[in-house]
C-alpha atoms as a PDB file:
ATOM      1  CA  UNK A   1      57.516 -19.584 -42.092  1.00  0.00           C
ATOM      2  CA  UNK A   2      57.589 -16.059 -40.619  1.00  0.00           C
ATOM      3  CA  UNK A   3      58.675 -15.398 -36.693  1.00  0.00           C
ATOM      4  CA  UNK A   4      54.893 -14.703 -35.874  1.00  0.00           C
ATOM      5  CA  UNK A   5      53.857 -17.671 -37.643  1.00  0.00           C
ATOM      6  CA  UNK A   6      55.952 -19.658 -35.753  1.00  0.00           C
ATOM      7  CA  UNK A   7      54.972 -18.034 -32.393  1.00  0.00           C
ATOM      8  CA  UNK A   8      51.212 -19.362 -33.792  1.00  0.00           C
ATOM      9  CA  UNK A   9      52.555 -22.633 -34.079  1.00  0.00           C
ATOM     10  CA  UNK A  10      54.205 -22.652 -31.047  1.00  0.00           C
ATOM     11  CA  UNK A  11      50.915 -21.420 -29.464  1.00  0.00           C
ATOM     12  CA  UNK A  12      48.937 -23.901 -30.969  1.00  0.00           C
ATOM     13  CA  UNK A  13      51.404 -26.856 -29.863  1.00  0.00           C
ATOM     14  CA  UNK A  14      51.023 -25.360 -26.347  1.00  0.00           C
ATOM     15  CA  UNK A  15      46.771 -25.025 -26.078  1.00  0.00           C
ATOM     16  CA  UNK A  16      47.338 -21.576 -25.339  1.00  0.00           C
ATOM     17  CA  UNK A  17      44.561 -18.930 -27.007  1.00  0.00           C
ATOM     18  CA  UNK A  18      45.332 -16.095 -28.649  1.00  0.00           C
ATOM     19  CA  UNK A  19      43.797 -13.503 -25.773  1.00  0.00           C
ATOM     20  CA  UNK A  20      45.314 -15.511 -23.413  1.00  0.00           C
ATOM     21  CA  UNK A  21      48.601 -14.755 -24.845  1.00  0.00           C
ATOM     22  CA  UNK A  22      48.305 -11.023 -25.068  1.00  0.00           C
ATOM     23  CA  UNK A  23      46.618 -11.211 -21.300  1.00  0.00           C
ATOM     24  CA  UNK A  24      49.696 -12.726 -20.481  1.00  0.00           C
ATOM     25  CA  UNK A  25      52.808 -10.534 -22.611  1.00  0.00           C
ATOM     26  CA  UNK A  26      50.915  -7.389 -22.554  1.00  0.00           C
ATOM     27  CA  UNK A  27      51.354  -7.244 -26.214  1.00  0.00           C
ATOM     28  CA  UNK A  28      48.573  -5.456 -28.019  1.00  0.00           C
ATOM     29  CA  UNK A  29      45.378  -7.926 -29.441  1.00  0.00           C
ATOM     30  CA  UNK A  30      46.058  -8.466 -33.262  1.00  0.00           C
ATOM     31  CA  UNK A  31      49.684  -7.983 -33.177  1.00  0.00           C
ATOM     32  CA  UNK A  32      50.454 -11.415 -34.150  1.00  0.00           C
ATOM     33  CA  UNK A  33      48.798 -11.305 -37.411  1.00  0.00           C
ATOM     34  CA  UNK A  34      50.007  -7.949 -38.219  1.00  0.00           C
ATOM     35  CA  UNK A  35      52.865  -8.138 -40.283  1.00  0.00           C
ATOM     36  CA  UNK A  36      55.827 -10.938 -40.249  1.00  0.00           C
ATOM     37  CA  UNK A  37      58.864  -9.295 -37.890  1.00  0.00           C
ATOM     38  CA  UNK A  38      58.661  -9.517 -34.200  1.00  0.00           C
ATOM     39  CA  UNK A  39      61.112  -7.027 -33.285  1.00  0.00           C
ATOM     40  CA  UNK A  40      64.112  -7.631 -30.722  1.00  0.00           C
ATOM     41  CA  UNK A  41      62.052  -6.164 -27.929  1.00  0.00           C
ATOM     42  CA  UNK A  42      58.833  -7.851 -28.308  1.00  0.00           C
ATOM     43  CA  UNK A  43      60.957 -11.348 -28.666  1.00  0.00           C
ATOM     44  CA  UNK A  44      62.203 -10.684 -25.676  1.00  0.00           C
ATOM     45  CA  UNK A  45      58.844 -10.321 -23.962  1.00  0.00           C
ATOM     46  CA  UNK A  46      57.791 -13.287 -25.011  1.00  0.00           C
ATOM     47  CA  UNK A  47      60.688 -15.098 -24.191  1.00  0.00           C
ATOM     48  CA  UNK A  48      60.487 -13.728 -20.945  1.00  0.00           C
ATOM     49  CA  UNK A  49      56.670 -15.178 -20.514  1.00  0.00           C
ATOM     50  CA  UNK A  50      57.468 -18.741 -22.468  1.00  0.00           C
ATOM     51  CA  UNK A  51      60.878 -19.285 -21.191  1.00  0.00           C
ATOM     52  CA  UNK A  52      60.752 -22.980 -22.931  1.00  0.00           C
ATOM     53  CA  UNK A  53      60.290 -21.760 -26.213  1.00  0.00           C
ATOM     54  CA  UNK A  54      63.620 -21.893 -28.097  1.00  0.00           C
ATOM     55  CA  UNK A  55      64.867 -18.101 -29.549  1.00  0.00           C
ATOM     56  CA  UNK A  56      67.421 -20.250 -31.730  1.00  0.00           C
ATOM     57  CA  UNK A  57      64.336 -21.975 -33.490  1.00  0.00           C
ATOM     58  CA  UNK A  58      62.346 -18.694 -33.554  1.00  0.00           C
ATOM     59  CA  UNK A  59      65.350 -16.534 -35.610  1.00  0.00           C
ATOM     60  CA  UNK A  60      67.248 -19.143 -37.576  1.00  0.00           C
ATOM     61  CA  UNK A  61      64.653 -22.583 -37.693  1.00  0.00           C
ATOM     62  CA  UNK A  62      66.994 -24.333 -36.124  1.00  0.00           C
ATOM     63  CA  UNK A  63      67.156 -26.918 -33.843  1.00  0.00           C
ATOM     64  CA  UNK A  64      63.451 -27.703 -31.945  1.00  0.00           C
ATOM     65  CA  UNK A  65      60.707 -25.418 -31.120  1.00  0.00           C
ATOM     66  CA  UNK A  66      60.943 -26.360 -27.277  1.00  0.00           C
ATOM     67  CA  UNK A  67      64.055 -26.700 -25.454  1.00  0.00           C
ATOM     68  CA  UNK A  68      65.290 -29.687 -24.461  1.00  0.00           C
ATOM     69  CA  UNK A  69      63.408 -31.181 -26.411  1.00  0.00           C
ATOM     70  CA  UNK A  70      65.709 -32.781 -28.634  1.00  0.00           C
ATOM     71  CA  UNK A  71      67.704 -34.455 -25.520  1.00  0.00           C
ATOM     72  CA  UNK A  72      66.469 -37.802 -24.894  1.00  0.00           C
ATOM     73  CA  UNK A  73      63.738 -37.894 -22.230  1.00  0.00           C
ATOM     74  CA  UNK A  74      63.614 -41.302 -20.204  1.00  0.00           C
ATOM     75  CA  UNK A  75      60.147 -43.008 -20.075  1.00  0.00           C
ATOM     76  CA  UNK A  76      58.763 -42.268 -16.304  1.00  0.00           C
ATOM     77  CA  UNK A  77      57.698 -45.727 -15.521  1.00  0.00           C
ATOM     78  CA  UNK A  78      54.051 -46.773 -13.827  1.00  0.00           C
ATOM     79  CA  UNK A  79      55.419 -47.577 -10.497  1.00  0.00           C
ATOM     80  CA  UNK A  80      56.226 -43.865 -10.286  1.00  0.00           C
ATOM     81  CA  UNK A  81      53.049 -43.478  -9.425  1.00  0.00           C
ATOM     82  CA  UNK A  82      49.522 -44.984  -8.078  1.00  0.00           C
ATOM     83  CA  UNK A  83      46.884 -45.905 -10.757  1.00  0.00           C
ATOM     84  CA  UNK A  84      43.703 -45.526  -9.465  1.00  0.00           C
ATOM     85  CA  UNK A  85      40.509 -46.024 -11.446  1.00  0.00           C
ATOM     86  CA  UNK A  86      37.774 -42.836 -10.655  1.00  0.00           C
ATOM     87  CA  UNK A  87      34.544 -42.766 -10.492  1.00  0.00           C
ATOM     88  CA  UNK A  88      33.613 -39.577 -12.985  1.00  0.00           C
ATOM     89  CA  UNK A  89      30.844 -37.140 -12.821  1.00  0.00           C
ATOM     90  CA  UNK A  90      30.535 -35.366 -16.131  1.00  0.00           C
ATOM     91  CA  UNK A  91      28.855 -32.185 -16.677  1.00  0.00           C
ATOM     92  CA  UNK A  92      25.506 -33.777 -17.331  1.00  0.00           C
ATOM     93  CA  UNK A  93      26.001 -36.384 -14.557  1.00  0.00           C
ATOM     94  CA  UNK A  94      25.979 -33.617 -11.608  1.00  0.00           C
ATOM     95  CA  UNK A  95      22.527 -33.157 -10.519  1.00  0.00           C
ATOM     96  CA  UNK A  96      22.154 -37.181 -10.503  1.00  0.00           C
ATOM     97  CA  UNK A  97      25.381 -37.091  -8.229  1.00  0.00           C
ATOM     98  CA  UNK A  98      23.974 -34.488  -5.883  1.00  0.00           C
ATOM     99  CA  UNK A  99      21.017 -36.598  -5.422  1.00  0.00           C
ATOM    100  CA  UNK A 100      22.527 -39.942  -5.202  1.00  0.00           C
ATOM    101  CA  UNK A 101      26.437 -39.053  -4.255  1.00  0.00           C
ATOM    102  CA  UNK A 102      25.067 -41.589  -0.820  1.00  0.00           C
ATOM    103  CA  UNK A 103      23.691 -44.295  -2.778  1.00  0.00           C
ATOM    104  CA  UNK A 104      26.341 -47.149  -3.412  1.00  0.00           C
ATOM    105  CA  UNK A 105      24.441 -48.682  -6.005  1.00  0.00           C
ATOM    106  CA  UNK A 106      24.736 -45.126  -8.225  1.00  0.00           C
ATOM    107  CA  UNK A 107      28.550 -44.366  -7.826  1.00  0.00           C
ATOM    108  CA  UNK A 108      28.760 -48.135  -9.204  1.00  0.00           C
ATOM    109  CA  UNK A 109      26.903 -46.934 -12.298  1.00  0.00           C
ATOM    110  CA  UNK A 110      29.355 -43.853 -13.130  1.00  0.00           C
ATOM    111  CA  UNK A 111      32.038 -44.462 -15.437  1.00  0.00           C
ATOM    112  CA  UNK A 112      35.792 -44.480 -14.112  1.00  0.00           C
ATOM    113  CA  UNK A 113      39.074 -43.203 -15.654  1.00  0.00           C
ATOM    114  CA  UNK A 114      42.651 -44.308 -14.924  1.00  0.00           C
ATOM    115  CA  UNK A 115      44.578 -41.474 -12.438  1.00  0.00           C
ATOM    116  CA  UNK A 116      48.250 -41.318 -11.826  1.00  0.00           C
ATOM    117  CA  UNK A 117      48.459 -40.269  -8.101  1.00  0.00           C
ATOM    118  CA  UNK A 118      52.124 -39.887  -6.535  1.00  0.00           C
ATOM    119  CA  UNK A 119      52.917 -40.157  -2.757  1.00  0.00           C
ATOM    120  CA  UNK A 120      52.689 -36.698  -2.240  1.00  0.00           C
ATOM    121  CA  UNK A 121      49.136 -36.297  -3.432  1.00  0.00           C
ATOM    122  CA  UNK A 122      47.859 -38.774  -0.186  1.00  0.00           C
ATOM    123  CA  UNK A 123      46.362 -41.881  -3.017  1.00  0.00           C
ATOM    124  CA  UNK A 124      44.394 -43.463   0.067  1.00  0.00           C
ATOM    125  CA  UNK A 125      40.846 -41.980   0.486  1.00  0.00           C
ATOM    126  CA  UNK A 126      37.885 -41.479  -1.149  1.00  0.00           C
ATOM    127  CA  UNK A 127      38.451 -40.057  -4.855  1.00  0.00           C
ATOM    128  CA  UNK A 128      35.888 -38.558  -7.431  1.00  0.00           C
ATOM    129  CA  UNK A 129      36.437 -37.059 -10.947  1.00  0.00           C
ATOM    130  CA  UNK A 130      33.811 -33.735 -12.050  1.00  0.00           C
ATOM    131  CA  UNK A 131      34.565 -32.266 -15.119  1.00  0.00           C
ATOM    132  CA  UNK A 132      34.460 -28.353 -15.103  1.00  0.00           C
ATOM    133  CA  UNK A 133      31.357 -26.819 -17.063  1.00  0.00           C
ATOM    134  CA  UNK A 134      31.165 -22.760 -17.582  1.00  0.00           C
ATOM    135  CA  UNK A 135      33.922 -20.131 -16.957  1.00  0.00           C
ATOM    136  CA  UNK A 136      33.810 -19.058 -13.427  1.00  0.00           C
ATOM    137  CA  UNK A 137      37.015 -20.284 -12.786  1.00  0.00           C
ATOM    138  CA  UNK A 138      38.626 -18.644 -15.825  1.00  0.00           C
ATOM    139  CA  UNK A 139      40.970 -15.715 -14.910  1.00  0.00           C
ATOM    140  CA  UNK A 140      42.595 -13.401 -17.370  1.00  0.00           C
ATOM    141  CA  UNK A 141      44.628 -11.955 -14.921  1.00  0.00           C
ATOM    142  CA  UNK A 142      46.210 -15.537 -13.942  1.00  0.00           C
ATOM    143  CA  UNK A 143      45.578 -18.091 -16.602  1.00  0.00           C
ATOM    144  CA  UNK A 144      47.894 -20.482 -14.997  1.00  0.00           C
ATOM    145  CA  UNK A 145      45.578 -21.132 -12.496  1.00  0.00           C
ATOM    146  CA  UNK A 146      42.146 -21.210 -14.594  1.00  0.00           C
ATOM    147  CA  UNK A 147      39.724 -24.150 -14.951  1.00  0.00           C
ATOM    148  CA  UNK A 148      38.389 -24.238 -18.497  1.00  0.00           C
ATOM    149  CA  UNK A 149      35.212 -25.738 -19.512  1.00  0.00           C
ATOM    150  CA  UNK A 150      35.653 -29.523 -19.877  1.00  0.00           C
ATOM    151  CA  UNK A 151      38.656 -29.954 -17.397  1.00  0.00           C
ATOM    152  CA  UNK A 152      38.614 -32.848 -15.331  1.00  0.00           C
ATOM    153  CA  UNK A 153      39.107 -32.505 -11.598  1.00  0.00           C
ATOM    154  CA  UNK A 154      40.897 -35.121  -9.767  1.00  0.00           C
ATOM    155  CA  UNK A 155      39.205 -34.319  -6.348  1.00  0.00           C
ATOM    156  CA  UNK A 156      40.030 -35.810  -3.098  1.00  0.00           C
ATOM    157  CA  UNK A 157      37.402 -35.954  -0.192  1.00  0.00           C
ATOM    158  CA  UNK A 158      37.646 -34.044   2.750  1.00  0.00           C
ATOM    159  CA  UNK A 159      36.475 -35.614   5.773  1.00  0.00           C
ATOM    160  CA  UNK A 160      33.664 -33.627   7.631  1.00  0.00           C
ATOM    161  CA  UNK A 161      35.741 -34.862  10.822  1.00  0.00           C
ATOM    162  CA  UNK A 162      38.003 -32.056   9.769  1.00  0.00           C
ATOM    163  CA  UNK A 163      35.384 -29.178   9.150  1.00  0.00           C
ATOM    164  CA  UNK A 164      35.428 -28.709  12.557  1.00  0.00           C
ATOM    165  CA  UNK A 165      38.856 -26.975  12.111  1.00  0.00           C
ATOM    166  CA  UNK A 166      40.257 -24.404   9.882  1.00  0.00           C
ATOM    167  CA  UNK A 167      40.433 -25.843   6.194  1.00  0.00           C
ATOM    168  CA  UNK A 168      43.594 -25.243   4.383  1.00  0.00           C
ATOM    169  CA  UNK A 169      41.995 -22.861   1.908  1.00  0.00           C
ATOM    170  CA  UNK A 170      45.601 -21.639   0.670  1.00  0.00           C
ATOM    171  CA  UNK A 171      46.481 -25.086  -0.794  1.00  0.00           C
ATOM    172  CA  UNK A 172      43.988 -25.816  -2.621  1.00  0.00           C
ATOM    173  CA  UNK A 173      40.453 -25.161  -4.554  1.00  0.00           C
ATOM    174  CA  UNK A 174      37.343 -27.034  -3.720  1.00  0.00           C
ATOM    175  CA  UNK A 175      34.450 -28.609  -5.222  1.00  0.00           C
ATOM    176  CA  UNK A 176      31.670 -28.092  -3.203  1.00  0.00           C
ATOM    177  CA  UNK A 177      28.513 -30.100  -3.303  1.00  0.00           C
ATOM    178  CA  UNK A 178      26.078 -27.902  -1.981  1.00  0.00           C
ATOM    179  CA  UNK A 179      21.921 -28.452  -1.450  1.00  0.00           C
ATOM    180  CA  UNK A 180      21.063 -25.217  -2.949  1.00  0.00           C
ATOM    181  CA  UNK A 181      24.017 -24.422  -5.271  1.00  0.00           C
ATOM    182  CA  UNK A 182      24.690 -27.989  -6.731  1.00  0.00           C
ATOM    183  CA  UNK A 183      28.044 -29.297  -7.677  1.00  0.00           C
ATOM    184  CA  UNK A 184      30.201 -26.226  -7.625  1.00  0.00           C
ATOM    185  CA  UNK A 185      34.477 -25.712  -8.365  1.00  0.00           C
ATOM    186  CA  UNK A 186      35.540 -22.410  -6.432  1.00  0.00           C
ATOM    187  CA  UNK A 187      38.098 -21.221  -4.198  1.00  0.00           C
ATOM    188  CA  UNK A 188      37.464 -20.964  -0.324  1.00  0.00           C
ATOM    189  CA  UNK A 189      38.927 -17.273   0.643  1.00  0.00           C
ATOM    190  CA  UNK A 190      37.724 -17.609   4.120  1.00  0.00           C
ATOM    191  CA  UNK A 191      37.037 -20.033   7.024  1.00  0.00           C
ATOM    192  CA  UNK A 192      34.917 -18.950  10.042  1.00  0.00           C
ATOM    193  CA  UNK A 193      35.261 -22.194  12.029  1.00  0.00           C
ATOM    194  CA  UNK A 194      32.673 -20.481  15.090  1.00  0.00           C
ATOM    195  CA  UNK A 195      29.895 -19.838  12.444  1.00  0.00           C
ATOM    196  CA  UNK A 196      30.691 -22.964   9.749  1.00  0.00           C
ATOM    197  CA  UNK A 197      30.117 -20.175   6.962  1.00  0.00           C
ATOM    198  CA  UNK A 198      32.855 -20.073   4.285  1.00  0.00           C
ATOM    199  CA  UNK A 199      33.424 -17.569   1.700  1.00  0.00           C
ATOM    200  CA  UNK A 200      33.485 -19.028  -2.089  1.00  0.00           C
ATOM    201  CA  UNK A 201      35.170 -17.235  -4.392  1.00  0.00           C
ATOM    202  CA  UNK A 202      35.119 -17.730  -8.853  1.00  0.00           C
ATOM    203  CA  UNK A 203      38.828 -16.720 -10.686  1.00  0.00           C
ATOM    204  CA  UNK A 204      36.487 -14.843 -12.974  1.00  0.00           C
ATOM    205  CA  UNK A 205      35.434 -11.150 -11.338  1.00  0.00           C
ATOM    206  CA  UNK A 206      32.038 -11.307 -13.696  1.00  0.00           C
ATOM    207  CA  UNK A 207      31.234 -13.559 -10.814  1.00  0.00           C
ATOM    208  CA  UNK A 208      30.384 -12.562  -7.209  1.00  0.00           C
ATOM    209  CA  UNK A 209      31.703 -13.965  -3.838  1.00  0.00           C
ATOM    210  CA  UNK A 210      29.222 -15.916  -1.568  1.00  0.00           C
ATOM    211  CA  UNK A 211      28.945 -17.066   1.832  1.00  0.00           C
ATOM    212  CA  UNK A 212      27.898 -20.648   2.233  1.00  0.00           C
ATOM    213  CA  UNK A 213      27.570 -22.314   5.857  1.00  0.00           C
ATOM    214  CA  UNK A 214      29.118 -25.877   6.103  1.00  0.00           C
ATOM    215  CA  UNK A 215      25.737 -27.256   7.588  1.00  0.00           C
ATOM    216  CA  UNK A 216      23.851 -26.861   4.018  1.00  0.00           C
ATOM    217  CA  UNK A 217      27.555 -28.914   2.727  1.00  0.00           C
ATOM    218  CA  UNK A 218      26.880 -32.526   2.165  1.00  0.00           C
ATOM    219  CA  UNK A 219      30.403 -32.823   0.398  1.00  0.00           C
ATOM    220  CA  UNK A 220      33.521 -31.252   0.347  1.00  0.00           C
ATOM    221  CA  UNK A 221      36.719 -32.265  -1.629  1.00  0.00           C
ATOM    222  CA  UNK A 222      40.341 -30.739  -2.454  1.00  0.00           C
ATOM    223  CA  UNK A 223      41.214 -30.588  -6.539  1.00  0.00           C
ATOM    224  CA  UNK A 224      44.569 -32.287  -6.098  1.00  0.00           C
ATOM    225  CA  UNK A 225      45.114 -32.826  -9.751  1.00  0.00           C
ATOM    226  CA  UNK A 226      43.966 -31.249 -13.180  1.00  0.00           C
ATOM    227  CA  UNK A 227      43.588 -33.319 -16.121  1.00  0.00           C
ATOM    228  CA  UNK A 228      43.183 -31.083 -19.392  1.00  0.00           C
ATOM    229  CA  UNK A 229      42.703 -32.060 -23.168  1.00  0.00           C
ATOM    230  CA  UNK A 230      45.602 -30.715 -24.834  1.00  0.00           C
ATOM    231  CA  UNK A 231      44.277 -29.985 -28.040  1.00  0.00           C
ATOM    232  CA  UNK A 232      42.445 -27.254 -26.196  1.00  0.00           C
END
C-alpha cells in the first residue's frame, strides 16, 4: 500500500471527504491520487492537521494507523452518563412537529432514541432529537463545526422565561421552530433583547443572514450534542 493510499484509508476510517481534506491542509484537489510519494513536507502538513494519525504507520506500516490505539482503552461504563430516551423528529417528520410540537398525544407518536447525557450537559429538561436536512450549516472554511445532512441534533429546550434576557448565542447553535420558516438549525449572531429580533446566521456563505423576531418563535432549543453516522 502506497503513503497516499494509506492517507485514503485513513480518511475513509475517519468520515472525512476528500474536499474536505484539501479545505482543511491546503493541499491542492487531486493530489492524493496523483502519484504514490507524499513528500517530507506535505507529511508534515498533514500531520500537522490530523495530529492522531500515526507518521510511524504512514512510512514504515508499522504499528496502528491511529495513535494510541494499540494501548488498551478501558470500557467507559453507563453510569458515566444519563440515558435518556428522545423523542425524534426526522427530516420528513418536521412540518407535522411544527404543527403539533403542543399536542401531547403527537410527541407520544414520534419515535425515541437512546442519548448519553453527562452532568455537564444539564440532563433535566425538556429534550428533542431533529435530524439535519440540506447544507446550510456546512462550512468549508471550518468543517469541524459543520452539520451534514442526516446529523442528529440532541437539542435541549430553552425556556421562553429566559428570552426575556440575552441568549448565550456564543455557546451554542439553535434550532429554531419558527411559523414562517419551519424547523430551522442556525447560529444566533445577535440578540436585541429591546426589539426580540435575532439575527440567524447558516455556516454556509451561499446562504444569507436573517432577522427573525422572538414573537413569531414558538420554540427555541440549544444543540448540546451531535450524533453523526460514521460511515459518512
Amino acid at each position: 500500500m502506497t503513503d497516499k493510499e494509506k492517507i485514503l484509508q485513513y480518511l475513509d476510517y475517519k468520515g472525512i471527504s476528500k474536499n474536505k481534506f484539501y479545505v482543511k491542509t491546503g493541499l491542492s484537489v487531486g493530489f492524493l491520487d496523483k502519484g504514490s510519494s507524499l513528500g517530507v513536507d506535505k507529511l508534515k502538513i498533514i500531520i500537522d492537521n490530523y495530529p492522531d494519525l500515526n507518521v510511524d504507520w504512514i512510512l514504515t506500516g508499522e504499528g496502528e494507523m491511529i495513535k494510541g490505539k494499540e494501548k488498551k482503552q478501558e470500557a467507559i461504563p453507563i453510569t458515566a452518563g444519563i440515558v435518556k430516551y428522545v423523542p425524534l423528529v426526522s427530516q420528513y417528520a418536521k412540518a407535522g412537529y411544527l404543527s403539533g410540537f403542543a399536542d401531547e398525544n403527537y410527541m407520544e407518536t414520534l419515535p425515541t432514541i437512546p442519548v448519553i447525557l453527562t452532568q455537564e450537559q444539564e440532563p433535566k429538561g425538556e429534550y428533542v432529537c431533529f435530524e439535519v436536512s440540506g447544507d446550510s450549516m456546512i462550512s468549508e472554511e471550518h468543517p469541524e463545526e459543520s452539520l451534514f445532512d442526516g446529523d442528529i441534533l440532541v437539542c435541549r429546550n430553552v425556556s421562553k422565561d429566559y428570552w426575556r434576557s440575552k441568549l448565550h448565542i456564543s455557546q451554542w447553535d439553535f434550532v429554531i421552530v419558527d411559523q414562517e420558516e419551519g424547523v430551522i438549525v442556525k447560529r444566533i449572531i445577535d440578540h436585541d433583547v429591546n426589539s426580540g429580533n435575532i439575527t440567524i446566521h447558516s455556516l454556509n456563505p451561499m446562504f444569507e443572514n436573517k432577522v427573525l423576531n422572538l414573537s413569531h418563535i414558538d420554540k427555541l432549543f440549544n444543540v448540546v450534542k451531535v450524533m453523526r453516522d460514521r460511515r459518512r
